[in-house]
N, C-alpha and C. Protein backbone atom coordinates (compact mmCIF):
# COMPACT_ATOMS: atom_id res chain seq x y z
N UNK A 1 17.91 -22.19 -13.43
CA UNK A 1 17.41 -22.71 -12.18
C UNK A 1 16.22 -21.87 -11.74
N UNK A 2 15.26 -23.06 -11.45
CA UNK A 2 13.93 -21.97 -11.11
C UNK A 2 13.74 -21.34 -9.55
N UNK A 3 13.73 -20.63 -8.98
CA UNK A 3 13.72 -19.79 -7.60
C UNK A 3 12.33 -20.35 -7.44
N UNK A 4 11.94 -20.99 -5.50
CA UNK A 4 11.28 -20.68 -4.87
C UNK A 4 10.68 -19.36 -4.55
N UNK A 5 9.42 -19.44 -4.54
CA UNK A 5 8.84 -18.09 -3.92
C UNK A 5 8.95 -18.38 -2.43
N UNK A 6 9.30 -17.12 -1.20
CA UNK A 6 9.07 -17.19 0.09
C UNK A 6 7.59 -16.59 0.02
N UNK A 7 7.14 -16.50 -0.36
CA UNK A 7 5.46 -15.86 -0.33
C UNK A 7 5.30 -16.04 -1.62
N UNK A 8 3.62 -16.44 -1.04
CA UNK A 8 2.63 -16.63 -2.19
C UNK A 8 1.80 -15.50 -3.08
N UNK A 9 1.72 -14.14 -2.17
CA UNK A 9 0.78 -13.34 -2.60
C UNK A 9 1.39 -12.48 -1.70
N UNK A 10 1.96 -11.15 -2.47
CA UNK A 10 2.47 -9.97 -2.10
C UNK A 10 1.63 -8.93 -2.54
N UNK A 11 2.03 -7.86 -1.57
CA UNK A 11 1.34 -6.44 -1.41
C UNK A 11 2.95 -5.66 -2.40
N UNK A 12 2.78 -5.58 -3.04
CA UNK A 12 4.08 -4.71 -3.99
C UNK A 12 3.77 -3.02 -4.22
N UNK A 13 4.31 -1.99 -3.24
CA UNK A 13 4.48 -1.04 -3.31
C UNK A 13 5.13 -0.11 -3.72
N UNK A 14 4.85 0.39 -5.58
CA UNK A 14 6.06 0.80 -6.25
C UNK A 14 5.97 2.66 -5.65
N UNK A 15 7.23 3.45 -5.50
CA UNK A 15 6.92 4.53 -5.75
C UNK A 15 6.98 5.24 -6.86
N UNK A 16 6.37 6.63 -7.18
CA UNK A 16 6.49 6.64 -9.08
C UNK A 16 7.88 6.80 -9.27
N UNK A 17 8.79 7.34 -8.55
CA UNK A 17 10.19 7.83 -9.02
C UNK A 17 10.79 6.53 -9.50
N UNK A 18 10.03 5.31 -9.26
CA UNK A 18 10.82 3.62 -10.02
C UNK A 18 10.71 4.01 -11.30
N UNK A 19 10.09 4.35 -11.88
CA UNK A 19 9.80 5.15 -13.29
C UNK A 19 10.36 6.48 -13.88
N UNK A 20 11.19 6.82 -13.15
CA UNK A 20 11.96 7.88 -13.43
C UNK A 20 12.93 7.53 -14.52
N UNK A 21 13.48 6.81 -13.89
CA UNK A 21 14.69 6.29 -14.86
C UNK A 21 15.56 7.23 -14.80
N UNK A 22 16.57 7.77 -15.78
CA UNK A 22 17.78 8.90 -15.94
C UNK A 22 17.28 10.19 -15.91
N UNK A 23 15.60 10.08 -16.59
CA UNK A 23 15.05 11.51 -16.34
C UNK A 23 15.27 12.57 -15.89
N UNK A 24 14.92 11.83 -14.21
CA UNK A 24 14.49 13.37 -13.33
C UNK A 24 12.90 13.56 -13.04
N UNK A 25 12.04 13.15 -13.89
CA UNK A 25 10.81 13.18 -13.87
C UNK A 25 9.89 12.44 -14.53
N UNK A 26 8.40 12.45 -14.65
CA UNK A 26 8.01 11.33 -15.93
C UNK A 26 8.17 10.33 -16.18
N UNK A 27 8.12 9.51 -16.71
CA UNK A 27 8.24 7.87 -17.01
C UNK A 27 8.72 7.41 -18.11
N UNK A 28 10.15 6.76 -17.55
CA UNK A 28 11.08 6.15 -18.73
C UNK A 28 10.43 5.00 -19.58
N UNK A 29 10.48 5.31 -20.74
CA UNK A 29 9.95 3.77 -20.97
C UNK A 29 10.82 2.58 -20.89
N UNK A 30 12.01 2.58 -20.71
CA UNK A 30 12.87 1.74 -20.59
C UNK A 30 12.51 1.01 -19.02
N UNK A 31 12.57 2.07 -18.20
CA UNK A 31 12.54 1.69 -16.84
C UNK A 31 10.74 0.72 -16.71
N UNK A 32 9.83 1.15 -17.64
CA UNK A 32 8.36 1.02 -17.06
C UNK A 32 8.35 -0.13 -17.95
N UNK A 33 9.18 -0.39 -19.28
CA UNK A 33 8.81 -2.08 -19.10
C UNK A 33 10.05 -2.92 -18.33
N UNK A 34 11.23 -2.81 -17.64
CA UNK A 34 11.88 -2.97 -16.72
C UNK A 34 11.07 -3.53 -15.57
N UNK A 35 10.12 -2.54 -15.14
CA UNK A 35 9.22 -2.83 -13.86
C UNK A 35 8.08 -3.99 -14.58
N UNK A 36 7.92 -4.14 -15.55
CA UNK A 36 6.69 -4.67 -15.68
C UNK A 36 7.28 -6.08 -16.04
N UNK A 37 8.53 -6.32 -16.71
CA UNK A 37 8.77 -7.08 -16.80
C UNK A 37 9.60 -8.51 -15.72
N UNK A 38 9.61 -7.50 -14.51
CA UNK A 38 9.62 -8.16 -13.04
C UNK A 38 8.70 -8.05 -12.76
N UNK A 39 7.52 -8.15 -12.72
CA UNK A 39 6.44 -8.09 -12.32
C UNK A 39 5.89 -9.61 -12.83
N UNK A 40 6.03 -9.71 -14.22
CA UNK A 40 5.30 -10.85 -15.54
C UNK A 40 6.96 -12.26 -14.53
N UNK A 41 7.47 -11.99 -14.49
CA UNK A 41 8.65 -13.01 -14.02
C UNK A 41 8.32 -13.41 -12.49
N UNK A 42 7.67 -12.66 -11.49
CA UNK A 42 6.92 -13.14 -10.63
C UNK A 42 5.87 -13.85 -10.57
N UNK A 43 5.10 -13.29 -11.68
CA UNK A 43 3.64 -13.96 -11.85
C UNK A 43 4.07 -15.18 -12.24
N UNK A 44 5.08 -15.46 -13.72
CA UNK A 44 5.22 -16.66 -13.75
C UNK A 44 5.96 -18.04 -12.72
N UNK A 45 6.38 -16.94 -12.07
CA UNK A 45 6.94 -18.24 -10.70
C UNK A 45 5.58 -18.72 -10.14
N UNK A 46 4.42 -17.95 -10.33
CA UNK A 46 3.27 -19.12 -9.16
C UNK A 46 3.10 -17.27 -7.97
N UNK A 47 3.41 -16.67 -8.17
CA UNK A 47 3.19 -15.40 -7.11
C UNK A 47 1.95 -14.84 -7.62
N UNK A 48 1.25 -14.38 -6.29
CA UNK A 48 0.19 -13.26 -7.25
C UNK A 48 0.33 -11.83 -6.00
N UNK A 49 0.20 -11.20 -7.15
CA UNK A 49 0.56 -9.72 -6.41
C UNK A 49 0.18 -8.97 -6.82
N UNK A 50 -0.58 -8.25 -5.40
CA UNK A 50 -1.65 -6.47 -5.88
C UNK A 50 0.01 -5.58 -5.75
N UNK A 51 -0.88 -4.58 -6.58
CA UNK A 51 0.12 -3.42 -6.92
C UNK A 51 -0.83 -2.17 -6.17
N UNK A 52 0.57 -1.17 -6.05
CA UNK A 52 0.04 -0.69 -5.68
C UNK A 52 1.19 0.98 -6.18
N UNK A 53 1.12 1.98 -6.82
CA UNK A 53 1.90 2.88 -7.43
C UNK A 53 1.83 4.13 -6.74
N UNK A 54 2.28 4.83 -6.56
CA UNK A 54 2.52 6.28 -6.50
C UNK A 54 2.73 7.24 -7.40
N UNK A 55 2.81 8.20 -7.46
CA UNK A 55 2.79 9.29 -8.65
C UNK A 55 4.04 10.70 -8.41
N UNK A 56 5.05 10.39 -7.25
CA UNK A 56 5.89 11.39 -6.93
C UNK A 56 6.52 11.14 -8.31
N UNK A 57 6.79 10.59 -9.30
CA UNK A 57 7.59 11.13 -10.34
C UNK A 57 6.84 12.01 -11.69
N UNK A 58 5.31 12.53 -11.00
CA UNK A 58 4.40 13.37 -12.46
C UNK A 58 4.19 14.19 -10.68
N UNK A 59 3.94 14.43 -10.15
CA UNK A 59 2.80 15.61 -9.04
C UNK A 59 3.26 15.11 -7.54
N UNK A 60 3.47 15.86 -6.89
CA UNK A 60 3.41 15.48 -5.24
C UNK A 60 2.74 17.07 -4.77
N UNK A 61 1.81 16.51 -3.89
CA UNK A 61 0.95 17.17 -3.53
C UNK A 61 1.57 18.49 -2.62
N UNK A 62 2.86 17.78 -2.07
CA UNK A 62 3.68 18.76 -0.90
C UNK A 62 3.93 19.86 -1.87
N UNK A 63 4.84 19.64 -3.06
CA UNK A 63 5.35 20.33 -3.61
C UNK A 63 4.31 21.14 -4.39
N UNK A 64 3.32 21.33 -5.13
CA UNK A 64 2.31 21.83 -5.63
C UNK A 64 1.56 22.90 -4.84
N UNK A 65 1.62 22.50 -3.87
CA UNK A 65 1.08 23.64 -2.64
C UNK A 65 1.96 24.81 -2.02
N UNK A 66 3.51 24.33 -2.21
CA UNK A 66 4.59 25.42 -1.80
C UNK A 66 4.58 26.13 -3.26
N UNK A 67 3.88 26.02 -4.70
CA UNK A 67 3.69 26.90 -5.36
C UNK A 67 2.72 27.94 -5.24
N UNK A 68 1.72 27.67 -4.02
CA UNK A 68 0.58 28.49 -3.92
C UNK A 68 -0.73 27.82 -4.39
N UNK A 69 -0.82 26.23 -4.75
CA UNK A 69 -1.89 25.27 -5.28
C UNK A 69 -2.24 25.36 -3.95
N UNK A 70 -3.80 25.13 -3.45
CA UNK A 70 -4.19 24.72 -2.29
C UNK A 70 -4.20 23.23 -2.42
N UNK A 71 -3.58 23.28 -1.00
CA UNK A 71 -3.39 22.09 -0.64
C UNK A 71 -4.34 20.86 -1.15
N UNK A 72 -5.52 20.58 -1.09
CA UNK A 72 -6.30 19.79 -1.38
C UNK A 72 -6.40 19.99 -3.06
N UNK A 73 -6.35 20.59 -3.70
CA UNK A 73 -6.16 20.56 -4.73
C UNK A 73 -5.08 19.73 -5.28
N UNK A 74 -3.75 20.39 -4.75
CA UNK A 74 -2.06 19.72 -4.83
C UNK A 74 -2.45 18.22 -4.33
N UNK A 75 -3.24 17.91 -3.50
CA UNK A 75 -3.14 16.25 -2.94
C UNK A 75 -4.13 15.82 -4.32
N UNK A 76 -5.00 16.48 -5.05
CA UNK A 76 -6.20 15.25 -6.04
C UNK A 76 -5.20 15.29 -7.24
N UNK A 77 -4.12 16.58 -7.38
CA UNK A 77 -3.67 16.51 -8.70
C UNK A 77 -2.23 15.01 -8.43
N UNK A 78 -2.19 15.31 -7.25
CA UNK A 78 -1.12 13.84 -6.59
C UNK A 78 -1.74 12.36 -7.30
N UNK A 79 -2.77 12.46 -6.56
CA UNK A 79 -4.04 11.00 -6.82
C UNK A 79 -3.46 10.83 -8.31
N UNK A 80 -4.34 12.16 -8.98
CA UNK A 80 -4.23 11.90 -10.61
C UNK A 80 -2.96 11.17 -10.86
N UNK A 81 -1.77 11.81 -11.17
CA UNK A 81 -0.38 11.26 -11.39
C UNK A 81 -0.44 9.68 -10.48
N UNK A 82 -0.57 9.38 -9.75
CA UNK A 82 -1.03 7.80 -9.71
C UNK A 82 -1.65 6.83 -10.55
N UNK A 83 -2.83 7.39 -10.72
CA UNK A 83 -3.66 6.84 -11.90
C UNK A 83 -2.60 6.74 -13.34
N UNK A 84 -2.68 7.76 -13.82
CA UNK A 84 -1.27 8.17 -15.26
C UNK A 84 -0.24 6.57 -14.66
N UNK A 85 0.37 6.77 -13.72
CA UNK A 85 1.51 5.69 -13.95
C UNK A 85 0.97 4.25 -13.69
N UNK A 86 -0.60 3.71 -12.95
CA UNK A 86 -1.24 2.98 -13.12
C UNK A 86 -1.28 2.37 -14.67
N UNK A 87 -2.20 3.16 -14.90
CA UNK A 87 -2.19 2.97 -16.86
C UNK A 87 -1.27 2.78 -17.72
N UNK A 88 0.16 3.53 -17.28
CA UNK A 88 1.29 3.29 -18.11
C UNK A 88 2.22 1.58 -17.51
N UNK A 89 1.74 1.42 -16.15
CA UNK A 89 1.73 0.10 -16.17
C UNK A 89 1.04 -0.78 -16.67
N UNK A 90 -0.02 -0.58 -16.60
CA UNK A 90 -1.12 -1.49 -17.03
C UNK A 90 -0.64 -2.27 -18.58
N UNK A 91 -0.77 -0.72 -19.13
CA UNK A 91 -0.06 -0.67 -20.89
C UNK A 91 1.11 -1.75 -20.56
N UNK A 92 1.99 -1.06 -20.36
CA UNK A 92 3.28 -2.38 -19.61
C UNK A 92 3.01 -3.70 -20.46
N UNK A 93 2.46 -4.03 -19.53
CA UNK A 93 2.02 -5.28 -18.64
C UNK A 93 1.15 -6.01 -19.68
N UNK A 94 0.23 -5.42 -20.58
CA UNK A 94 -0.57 -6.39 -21.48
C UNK A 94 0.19 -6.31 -22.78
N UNK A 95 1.32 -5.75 -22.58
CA UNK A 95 1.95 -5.80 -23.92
C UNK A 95 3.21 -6.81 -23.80
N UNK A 96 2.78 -7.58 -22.19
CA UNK A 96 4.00 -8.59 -22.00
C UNK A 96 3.21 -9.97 -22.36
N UNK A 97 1.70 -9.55 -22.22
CA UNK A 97 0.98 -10.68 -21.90
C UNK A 97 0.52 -11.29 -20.49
């Protein structure tokens, strides 16, 4: 049975720890085609949806700075680890089609 969408076009806000998986840290690959593959099952209902990722499961900026990182430093190495789980979605995602 095919599901109605209640919305047409979602704002989807993953945080990185969805990618954690059993870890603890880093990105499961189990879990990151998991996510991608709800992602490809939305699209095919007729949804279109920006993404949008976080990186608390590679860097958080809070924590990097209570090592003695300056702060602004600890927040770009944050950014980075965003990007990283960007790409490892991305990868995901064209390997679903």
């Amino acid at each position: 049975m095919v599901q109605a969408l209640a919305y047409r076009r979602v704002l989807l806000k993953l945080s990185g720890e969805a990618l954690i998986g059993d870890q603890g840290y880093g990105i499961d690959a189990r879990m990151l085609q998991y996510v991608a593959n709800e992602i490809y099952d939305v699209q095919q209902l007729g949804g279109e949806l920006a993404l949008v990722i976080g990186g608390g499961n590679i860097m958080r900026g809070t924590d990097a700075s209570s090592y003695g990182i300056e702060r602004v430093t600890a927040d770009y190495m944050g950014m980075l680890a965003t990007v990283f789980n960007g790409l490892a979605l991305q990868s995901a995602m064209e390997k679903i089609g």
